[in-house]
C-alpha atoms as a PDB file:
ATOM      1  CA  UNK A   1     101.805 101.542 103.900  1.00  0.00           C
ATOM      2  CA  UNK A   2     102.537 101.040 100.351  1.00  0.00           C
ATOM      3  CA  UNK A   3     100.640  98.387  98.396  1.00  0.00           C
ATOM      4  CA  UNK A   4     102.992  96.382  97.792  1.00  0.00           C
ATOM      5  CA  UNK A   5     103.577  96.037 101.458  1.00  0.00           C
ATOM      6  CA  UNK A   6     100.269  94.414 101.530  1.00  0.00           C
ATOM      7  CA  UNK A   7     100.855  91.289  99.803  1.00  0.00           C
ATOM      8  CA  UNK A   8      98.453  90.566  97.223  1.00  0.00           C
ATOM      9  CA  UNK A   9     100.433  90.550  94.009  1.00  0.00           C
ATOM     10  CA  UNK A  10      97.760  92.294  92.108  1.00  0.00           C
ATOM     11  CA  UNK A  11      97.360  95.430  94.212  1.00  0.00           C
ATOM     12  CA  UNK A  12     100.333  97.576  92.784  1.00  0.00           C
ATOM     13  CA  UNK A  13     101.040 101.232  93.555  1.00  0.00           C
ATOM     14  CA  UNK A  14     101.494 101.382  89.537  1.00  0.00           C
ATOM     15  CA  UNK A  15      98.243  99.854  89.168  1.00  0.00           C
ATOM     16  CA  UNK A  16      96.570 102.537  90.989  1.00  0.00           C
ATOM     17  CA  UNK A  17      98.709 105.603  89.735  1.00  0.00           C
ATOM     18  CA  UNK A  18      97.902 104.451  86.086  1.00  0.00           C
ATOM     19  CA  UNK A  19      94.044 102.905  86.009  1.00  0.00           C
ATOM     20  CA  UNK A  20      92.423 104.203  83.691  1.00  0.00           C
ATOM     21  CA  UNK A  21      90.383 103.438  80.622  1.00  0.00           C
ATOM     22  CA  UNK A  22      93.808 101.987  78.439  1.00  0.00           C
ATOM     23  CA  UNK A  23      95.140 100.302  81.419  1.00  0.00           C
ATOM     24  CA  UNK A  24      95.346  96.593  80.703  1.00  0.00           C
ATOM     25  CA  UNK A  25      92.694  94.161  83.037  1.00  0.00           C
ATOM     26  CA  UNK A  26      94.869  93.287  86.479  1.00  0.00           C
ATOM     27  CA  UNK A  27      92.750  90.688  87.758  1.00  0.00           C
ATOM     28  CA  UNK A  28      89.629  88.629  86.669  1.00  0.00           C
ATOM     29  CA  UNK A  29      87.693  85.840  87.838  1.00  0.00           C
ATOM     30  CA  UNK A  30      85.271  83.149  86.260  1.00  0.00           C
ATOM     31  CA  UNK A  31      83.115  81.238  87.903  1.00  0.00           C
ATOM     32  CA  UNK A  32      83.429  78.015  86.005  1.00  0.00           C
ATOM     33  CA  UNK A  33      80.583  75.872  87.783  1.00  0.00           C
ATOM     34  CA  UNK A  34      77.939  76.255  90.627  1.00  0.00           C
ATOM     35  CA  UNK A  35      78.352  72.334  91.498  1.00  0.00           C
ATOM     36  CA  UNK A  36      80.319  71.876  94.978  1.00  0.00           C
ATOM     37  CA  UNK A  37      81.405  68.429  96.912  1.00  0.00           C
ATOM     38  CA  UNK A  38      81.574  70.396 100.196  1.00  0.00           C
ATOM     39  CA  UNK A  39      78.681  72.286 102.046  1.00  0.00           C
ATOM     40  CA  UNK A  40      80.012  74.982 104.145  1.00  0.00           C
ATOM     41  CA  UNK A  41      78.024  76.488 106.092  1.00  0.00           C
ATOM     42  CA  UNK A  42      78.631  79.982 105.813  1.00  0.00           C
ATOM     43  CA  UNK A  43      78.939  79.697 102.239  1.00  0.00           C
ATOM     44  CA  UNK A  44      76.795  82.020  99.722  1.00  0.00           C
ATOM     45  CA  UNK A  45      77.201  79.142  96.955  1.00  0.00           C
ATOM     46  CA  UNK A  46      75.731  80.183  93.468  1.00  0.00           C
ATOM     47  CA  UNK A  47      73.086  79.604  91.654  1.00  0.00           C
ATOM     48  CA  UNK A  48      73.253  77.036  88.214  1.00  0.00           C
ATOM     49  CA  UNK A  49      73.672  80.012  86.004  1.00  0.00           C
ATOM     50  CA  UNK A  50      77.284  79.540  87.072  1.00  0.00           C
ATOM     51  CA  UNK A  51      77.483  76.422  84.956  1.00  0.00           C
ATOM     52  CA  UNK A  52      79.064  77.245  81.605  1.00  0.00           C
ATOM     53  CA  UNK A  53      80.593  74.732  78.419  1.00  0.00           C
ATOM     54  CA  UNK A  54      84.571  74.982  78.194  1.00  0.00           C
ATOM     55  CA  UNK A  55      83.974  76.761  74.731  1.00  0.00           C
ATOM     56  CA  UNK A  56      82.433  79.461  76.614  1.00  0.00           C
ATOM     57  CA  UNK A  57      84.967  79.882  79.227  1.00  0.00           C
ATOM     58  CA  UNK A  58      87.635  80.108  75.988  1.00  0.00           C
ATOM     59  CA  UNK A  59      85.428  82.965  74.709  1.00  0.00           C
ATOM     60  CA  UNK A  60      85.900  84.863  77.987  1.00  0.00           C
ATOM     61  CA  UNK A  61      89.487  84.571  78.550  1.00  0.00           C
ATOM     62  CA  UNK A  62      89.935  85.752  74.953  1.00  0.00           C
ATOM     63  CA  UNK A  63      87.529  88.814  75.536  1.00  0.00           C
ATOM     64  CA  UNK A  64      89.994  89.534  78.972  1.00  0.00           C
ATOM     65  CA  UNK A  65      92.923  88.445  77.146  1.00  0.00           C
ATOM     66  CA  UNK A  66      92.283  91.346  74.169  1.00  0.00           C
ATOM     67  CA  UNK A  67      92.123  93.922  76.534  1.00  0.00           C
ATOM     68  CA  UNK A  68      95.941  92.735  78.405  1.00  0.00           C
ATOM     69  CA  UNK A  69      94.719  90.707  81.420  1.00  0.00           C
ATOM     70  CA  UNK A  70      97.684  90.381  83.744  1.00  0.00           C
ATOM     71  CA  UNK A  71      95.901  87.987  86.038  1.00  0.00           C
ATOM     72  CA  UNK A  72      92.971  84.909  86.045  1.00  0.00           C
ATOM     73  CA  UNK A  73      91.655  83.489  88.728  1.00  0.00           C
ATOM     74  CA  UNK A  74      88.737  80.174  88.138  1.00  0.00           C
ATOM     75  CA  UNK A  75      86.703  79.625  90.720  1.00  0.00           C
ATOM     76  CA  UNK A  76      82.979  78.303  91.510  1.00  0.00           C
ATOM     77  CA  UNK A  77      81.484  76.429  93.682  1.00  0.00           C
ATOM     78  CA  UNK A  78      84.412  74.081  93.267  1.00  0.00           C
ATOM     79  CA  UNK A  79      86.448  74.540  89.800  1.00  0.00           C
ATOM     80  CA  UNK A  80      87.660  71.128  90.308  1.00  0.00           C
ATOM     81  CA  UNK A  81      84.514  69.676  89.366  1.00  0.00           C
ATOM     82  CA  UNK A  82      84.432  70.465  86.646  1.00  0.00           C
ATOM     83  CA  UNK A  83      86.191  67.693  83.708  1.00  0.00           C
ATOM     84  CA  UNK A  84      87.663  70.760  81.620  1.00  0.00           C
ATOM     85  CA  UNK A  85      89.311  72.813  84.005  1.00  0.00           C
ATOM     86  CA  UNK A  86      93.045  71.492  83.032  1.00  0.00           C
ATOM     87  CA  UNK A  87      92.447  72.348  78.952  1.00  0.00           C
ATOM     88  CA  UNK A  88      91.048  75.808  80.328  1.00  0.00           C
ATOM     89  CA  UNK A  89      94.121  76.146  82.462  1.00  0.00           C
ATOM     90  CA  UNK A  90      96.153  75.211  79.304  1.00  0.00           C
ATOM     91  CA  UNK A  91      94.559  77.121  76.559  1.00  0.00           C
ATOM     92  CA  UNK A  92      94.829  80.251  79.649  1.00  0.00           C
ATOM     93  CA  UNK A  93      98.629  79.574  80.086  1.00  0.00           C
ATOM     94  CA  UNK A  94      98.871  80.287  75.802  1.00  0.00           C
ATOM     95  CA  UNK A  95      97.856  83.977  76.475  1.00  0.00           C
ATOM     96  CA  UNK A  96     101.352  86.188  76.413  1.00  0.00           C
ATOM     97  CA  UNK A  97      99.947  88.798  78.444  1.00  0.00           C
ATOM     98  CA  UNK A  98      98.725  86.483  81.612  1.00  0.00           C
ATOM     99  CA  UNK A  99     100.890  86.221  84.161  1.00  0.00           C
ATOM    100  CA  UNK A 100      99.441  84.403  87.085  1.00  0.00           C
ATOM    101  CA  UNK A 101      96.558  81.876  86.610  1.00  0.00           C
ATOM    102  CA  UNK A 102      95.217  80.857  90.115  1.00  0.00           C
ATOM    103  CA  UNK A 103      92.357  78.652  91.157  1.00  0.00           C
ATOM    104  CA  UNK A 104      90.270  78.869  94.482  1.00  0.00           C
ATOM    105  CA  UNK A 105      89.454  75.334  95.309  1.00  0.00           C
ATOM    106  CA  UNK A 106      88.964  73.237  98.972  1.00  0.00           C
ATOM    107  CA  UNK A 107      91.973  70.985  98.269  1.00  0.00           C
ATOM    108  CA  UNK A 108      89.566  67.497  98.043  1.00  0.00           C
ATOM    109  CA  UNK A 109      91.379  66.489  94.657  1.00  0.00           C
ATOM    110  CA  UNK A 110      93.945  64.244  94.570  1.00  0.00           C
ATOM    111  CA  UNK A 111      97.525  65.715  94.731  1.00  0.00           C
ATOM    112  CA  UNK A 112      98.701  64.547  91.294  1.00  0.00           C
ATOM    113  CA  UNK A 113      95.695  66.096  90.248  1.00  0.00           C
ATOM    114  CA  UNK A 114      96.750  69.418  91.847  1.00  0.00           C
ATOM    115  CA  UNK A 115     100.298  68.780  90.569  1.00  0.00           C
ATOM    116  CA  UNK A 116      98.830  68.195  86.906  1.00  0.00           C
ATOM    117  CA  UNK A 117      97.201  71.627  87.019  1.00  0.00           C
ATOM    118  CA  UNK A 118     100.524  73.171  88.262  1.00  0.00           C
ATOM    119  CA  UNK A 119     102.045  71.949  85.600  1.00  0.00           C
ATOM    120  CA  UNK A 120      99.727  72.876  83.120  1.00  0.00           C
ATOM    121  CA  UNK A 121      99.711  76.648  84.173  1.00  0.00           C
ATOM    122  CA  UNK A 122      98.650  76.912  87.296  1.00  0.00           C
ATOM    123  CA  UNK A 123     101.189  79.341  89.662  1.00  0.00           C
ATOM    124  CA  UNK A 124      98.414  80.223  92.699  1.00  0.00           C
ATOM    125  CA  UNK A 125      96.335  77.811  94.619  1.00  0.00           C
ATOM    126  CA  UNK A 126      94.124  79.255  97.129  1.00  0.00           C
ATOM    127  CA  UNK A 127      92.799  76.937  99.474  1.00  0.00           C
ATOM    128  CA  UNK A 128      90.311  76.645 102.333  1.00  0.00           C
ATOM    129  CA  UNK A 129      91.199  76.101 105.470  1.00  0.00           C
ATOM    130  CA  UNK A 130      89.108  77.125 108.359  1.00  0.00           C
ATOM    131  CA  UNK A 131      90.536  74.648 111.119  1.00  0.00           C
ATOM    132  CA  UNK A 132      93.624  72.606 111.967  1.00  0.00           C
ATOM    133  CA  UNK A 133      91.895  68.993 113.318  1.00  0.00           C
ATOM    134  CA  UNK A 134      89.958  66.720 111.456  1.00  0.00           C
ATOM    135  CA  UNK A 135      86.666  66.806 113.327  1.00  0.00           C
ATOM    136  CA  UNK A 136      86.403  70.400 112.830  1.00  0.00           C
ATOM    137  CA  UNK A 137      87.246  70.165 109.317  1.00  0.00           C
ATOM    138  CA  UNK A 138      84.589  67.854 108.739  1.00  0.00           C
ATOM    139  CA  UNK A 139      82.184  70.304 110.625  1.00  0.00           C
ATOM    140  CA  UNK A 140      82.999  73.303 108.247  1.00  0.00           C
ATOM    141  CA  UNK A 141      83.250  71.672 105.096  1.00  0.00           C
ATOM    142  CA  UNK A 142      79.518  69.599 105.893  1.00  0.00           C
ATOM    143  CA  UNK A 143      81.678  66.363 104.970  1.00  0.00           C
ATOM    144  CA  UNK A 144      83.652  63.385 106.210  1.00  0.00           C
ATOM    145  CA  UNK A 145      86.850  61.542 105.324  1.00  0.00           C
ATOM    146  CA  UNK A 146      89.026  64.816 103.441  1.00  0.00           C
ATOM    147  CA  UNK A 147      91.578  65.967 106.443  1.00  0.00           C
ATOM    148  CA  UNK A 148      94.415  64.116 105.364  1.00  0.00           C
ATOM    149  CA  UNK A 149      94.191  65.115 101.769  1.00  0.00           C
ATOM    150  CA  UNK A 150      93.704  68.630 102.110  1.00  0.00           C
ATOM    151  CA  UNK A 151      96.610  68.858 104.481  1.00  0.00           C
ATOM    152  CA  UNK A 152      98.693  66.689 102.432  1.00  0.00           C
ATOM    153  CA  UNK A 153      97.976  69.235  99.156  1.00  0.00           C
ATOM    154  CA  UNK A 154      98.635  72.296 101.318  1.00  0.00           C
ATOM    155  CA  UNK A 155     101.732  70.944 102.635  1.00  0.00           C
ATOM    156  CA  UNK A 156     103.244  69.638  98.940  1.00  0.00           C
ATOM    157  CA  UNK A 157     101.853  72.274  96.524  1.00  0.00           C
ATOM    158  CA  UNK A 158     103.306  74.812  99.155  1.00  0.00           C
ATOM    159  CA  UNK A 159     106.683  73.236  98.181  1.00  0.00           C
ATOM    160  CA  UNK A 160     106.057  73.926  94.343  1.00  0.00           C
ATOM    161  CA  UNK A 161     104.615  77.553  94.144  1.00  0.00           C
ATOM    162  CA  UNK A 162     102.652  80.097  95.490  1.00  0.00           C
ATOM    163  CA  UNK A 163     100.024  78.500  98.101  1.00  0.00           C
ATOM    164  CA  UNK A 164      97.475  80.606 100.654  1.00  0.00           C
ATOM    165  CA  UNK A 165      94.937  79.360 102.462  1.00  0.00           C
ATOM    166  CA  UNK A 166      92.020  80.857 103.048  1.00  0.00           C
ATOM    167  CA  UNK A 167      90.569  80.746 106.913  1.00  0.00           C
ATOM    168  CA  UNK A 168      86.802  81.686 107.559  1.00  0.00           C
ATOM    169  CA  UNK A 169      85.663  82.359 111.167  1.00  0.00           C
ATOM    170  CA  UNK A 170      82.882  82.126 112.154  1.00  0.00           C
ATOM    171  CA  UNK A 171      80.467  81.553 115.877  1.00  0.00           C
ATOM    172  CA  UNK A 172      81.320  77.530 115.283  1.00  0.00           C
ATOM    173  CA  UNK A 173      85.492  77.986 114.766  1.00  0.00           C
ATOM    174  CA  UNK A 174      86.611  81.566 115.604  1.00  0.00           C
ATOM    175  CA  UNK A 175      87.723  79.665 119.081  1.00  0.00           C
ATOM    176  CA  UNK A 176      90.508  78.070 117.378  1.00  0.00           C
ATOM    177  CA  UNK A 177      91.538  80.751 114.930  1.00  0.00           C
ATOM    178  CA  UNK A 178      95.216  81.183 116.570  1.00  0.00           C
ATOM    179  CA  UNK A 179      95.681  77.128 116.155  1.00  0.00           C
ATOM    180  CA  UNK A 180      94.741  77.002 112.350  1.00  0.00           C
ATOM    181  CA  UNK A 181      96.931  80.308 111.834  1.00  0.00           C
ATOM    182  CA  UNK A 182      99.640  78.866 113.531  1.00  0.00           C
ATOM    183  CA  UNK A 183      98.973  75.054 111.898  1.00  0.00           C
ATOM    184  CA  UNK A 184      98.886  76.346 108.400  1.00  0.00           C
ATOM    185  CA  UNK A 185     102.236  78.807 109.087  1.00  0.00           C
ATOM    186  CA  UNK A 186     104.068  75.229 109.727  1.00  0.00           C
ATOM    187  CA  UNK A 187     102.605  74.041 106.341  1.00  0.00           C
ATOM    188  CA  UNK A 188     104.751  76.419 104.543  1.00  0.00           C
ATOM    189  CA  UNK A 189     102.168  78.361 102.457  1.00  0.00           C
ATOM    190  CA  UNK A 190     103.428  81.598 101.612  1.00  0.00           C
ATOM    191  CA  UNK A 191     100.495  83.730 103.213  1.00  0.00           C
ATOM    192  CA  UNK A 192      97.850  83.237 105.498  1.00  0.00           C
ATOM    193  CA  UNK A 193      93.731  85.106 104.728  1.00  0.00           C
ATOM    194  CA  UNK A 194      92.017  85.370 107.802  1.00  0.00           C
ATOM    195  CA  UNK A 195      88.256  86.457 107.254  1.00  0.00           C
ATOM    196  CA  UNK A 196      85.331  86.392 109.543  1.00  0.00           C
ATOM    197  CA  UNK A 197      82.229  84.986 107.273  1.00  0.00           C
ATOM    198  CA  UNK A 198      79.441  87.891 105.953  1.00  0.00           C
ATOM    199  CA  UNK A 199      76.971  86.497 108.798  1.00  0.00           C
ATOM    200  CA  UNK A 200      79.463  86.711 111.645  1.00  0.00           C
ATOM    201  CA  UNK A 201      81.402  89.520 110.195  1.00  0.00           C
ATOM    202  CA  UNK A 202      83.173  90.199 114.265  1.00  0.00           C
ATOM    203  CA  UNK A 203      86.435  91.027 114.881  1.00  0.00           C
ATOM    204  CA  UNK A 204      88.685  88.053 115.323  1.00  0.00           C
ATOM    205  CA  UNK A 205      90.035  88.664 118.994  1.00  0.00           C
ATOM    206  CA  UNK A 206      93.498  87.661 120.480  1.00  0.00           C
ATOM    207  CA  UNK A 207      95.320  88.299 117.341  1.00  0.00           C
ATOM    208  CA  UNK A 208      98.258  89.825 119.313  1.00  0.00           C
ATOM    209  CA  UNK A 209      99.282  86.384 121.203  1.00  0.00           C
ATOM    210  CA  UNK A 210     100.489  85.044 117.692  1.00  0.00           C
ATOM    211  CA  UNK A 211     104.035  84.916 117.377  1.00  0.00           C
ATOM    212  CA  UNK A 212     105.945  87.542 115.438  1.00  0.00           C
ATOM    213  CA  UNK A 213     107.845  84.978 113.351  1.00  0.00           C
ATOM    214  CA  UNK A 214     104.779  84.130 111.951  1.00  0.00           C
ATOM    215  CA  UNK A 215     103.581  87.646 111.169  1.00  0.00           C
ATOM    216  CA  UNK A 216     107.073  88.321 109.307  1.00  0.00           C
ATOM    217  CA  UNK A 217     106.865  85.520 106.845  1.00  0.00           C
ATOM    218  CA  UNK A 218     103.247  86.080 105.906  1.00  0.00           C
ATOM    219  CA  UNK A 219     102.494  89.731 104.587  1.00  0.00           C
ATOM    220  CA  UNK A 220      98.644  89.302 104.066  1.00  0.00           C
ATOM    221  CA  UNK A 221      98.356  87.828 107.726  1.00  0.00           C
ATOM    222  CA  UNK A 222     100.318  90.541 108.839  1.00  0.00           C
ATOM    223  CA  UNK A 223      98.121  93.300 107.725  1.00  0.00           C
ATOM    224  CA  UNK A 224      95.030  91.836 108.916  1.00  0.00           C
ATOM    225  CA  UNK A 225      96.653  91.634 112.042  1.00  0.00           C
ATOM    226  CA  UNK A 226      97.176  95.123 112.158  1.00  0.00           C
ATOM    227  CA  UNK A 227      93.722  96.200 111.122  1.00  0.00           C
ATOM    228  CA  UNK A 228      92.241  94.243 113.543  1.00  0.00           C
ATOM    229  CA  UNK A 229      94.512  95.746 116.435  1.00  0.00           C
ATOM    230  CA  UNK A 230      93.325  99.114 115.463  1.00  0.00           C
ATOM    231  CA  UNK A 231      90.334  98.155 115.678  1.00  0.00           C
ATOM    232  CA  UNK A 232      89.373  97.507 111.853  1.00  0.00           C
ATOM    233  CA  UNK A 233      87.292  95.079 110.564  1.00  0.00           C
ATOM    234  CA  UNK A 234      87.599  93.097 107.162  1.00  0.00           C
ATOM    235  CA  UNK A 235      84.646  94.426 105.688  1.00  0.00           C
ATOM    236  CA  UNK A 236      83.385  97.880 105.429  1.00  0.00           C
ATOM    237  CA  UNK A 237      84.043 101.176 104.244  1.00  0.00           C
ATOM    238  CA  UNK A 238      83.985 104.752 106.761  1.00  0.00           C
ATOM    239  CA  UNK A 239      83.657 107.783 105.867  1.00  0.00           C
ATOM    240  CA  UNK A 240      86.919 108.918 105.444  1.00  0.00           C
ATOM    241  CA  UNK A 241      86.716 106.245 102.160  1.00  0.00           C
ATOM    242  CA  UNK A 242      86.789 107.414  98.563  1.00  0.00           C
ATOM    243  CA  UNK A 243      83.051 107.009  97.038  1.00  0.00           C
ATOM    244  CA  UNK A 244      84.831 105.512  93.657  1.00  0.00           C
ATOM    245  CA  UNK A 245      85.465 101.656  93.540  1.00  0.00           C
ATOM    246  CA  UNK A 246      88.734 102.211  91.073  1.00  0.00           C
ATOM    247  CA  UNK A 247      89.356  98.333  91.147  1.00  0.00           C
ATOM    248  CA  UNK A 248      86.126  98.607  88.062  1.00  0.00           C
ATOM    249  CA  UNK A 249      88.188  99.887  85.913  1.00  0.00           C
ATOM    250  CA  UNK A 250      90.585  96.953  85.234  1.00  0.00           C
ATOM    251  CA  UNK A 251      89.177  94.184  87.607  1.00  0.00           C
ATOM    252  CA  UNK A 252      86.195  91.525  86.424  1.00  0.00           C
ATOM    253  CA  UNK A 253      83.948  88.805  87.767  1.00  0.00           C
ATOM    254  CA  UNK A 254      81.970  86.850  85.687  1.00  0.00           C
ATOM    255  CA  UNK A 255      79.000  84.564  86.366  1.00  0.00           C
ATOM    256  CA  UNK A 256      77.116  83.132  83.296  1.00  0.00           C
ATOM    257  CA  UNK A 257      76.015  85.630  80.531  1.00  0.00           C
ATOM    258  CA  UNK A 258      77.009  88.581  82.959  1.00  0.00           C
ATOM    259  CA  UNK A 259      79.626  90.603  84.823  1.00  0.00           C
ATOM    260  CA  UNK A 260      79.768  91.935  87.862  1.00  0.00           C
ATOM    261  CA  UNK A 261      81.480  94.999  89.805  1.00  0.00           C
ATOM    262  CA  UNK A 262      83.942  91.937  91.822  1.00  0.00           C
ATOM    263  CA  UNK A 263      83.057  89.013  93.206  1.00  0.00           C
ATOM    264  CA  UNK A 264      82.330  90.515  96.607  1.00  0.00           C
ATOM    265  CA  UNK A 265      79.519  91.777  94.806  1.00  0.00           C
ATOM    266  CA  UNK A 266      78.403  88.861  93.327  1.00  0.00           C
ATOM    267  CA  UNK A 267      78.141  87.034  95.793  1.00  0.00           C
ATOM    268  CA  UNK A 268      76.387  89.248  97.990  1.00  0.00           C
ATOM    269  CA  UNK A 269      73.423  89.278  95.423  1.00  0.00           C
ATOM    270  CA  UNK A 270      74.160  92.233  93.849  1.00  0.00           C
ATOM    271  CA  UNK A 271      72.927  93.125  90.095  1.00  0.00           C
ATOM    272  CA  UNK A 272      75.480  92.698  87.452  1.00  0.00           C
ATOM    273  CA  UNK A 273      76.853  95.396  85.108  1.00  0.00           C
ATOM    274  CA  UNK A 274      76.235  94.011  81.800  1.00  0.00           C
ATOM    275  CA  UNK A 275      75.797  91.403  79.408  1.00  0.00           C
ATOM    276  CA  UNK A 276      79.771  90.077  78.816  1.00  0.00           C
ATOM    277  CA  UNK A 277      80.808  90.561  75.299  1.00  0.00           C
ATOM    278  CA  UNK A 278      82.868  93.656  73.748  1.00  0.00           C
ATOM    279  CA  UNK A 279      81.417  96.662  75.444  1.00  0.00           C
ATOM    280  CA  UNK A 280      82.567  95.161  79.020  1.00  0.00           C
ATOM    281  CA  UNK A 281      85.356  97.606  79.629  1.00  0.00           C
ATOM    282  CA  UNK A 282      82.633 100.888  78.051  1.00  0.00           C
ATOM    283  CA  UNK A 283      80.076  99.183  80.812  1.00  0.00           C
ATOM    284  CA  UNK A 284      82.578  99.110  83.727  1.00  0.00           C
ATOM    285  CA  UNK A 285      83.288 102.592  83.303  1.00  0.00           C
ATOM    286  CA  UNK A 286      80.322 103.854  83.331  1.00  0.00           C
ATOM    287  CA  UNK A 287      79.382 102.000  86.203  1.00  0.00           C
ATOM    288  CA  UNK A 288      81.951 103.173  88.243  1.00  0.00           C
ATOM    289  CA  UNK A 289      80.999 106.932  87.436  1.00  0.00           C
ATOM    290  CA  UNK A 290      77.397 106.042  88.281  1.00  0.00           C
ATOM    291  CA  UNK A 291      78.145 104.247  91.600  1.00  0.00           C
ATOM    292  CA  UNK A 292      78.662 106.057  94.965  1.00  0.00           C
ATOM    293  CA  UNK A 293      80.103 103.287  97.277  1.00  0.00           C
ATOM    294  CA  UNK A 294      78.552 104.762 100.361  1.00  0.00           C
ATOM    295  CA  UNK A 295      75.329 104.955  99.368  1.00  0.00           C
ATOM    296  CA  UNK A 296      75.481 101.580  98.111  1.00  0.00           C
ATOM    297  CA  UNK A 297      74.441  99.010 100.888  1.00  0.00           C
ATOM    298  CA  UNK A 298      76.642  95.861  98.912  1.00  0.00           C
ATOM    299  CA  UNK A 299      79.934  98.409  98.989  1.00  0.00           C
ATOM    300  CA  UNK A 300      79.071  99.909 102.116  1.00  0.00           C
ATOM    301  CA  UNK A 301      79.032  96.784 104.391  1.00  0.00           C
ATOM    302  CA  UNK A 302      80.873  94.145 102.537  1.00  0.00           C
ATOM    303  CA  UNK A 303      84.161  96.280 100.434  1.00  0.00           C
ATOM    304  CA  UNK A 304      87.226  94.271 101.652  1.00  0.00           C
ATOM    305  CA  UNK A 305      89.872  95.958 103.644  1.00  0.00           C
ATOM    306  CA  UNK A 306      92.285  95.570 100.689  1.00  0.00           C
ATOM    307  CA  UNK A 307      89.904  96.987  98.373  1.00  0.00           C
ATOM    308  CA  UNK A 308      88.800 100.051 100.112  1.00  0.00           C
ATOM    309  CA  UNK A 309      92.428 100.929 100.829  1.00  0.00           C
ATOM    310  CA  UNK A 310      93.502 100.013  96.828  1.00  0.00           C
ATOM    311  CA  UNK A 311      90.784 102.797  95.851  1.00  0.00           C
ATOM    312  CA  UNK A 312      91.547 105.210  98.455  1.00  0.00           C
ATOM    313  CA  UNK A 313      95.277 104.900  97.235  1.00  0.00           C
ATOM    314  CA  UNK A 314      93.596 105.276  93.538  1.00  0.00           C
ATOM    315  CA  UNK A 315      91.684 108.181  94.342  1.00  0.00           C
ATOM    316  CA  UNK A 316      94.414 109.949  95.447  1.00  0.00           C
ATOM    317  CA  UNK A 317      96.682 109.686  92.172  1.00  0.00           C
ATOM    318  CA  UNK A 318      93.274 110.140  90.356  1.00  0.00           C
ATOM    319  CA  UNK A 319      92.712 113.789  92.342  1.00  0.00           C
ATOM    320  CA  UNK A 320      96.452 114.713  91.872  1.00  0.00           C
ATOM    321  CA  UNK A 321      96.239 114.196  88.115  1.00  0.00           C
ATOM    322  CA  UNK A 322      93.449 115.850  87.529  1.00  0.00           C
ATOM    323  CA  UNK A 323      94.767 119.416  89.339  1.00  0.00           C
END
């Protein structure tokens, strides 16, 4: 399977045949804020050294944007939160070399909101979506009273651009995981990211009884799907894996004064790289020489699917080139 066939935008095949230390940044995300309005509860949440000032954010898409970042992703706890996100969005959408600016958010805003942001810069929303009825929703998010708008955003922002949503299973919803599939396919949202949460972390079961239509339509979906009825889990990487995380080279996550290997790592507690500031892209590289993903217990246990089979794709061109 190529990686294109995949369907995540920023996994290329001529992203992994040319990474290198010159290649331009693909794909980086900022955590813009710790503060959340929803209380998940499988969520890792952050810490308040997420909490930055809008001149700071500015700072860090110019250090990205110097070095050819391609894609930006703003994300939290809940970017919406916070009251600058739209003049980050804007002063974002200025950059020549950005192509995609997408935000990870749980839909609670307001559509015009939403619709302002689009308009502004804005081409992905990802949102959450881990059932299909309001009671459950409710239950998942640890909140009352935001069904109808969150459905209501999915349904009209999928009708403006490029709209996934963004389903976490766990013990308390994996039950109804072919419903909310199915329920957010009729939605219209252009792919479909089935996860089981880093606690539960089981294979989602009965994946086959969705209808192929649906698979067809929604690439992502699709190769979950297919993982899952081979018998491969989301996370985790086997020994048949490359030992380099490639992604380093040109991929970022930020929290506060540092950044990490991706925000997998991150999130998963893991110790940052370095300080941000000019020597990012030196530090990256040198991390990724230093790191054996195998022996490390974050990369080991937690690499996504997509990423382990970006870098084993990576590795490949890397070995070829360097006969």
């Amino acid at each position: 399977m190529k990686l294109e066939e995949i369907g995540f935008y920023t996994l290329e095949e001529e992203r992994a045949k040319n990474v290198s230390e010159k290649s331009p940044m693909w794909r980086c995300e900022l955590l813009v804020t710790s503060k959340c309005n929803f209380n998940c509860p499988y969520c890792r949440g952050t810490d308040k050294s997420a909490d930055i000032t809008l001149d700071y954010a500015k700072l860090v898409v110019d250090l990205w944007a110097d070095d050819g970042l391609k894609n930006i992703r703003f994300s939290g706890g809940e970017p919406t939160c916070v009251e600058w996100l739209p003049e980050l969005i804007e002063y974002a959408a200025q950059k020549s070399s950005i192509e995609r600016i997408a935000i990870s958010t749980n839909g609670s805003r307001s559509y015009a909101y939403y619709k302002n942001l689009w308009r502004l810069g804005v081409n992905d929303f990802s949102i959450s979506l881990d059932a299909c009825c309001s009671a459950d929703i409710d239950r998942m998010s640890g909140t009352t009273g935001n069904w109808d708008n969150i459905k209501e955003n999915i349904l009209k922002l999928s009708k403006l651009t490029y709209v996934t949503v963004g389903c976490v299973f766990d013990e308390n919803n994996v039950d109804g995981s072919l419903d909310t599939i199915r329920f957010a396919h009729n939605l219209g949202v252009s792919d479909i990211r089935i996860i089981s949460s880093a606690q539960y972390n089981e294979a989602l079961q009965r994946l086959d009884e969705l209808e192929p239509e649906i698979l067809k339509v929604h690439p992502i979906l699709k190769y979950r799907v297919f993982n899952y009825s081979y018998g491969r889990n989301v996370r985790g990487i086997h020994s048949c894996d490359t030992t380099k995380c490639h992604l380093v080279k040109d991929d970022s996550a930020i929290k506060g004064d540092y950044h990490y290997p991706c925000i997998i790592y991150l999130r998963e507690g893991g110790e940052p790289i370095g300080r941000v500031g000019k020597d990012m892209r030196k530090e990256r590289l040198s991390w990724v020489e230093r790191n054996n993903t195998h022996k490390n217990p974050i990369c080991r246990e937690n690499c996504l699917d997509v990423c382990v089979d970006y870098n084993n794709t990576a590795d490949f061109y890397f070995e070829r080139s360097s006969q």
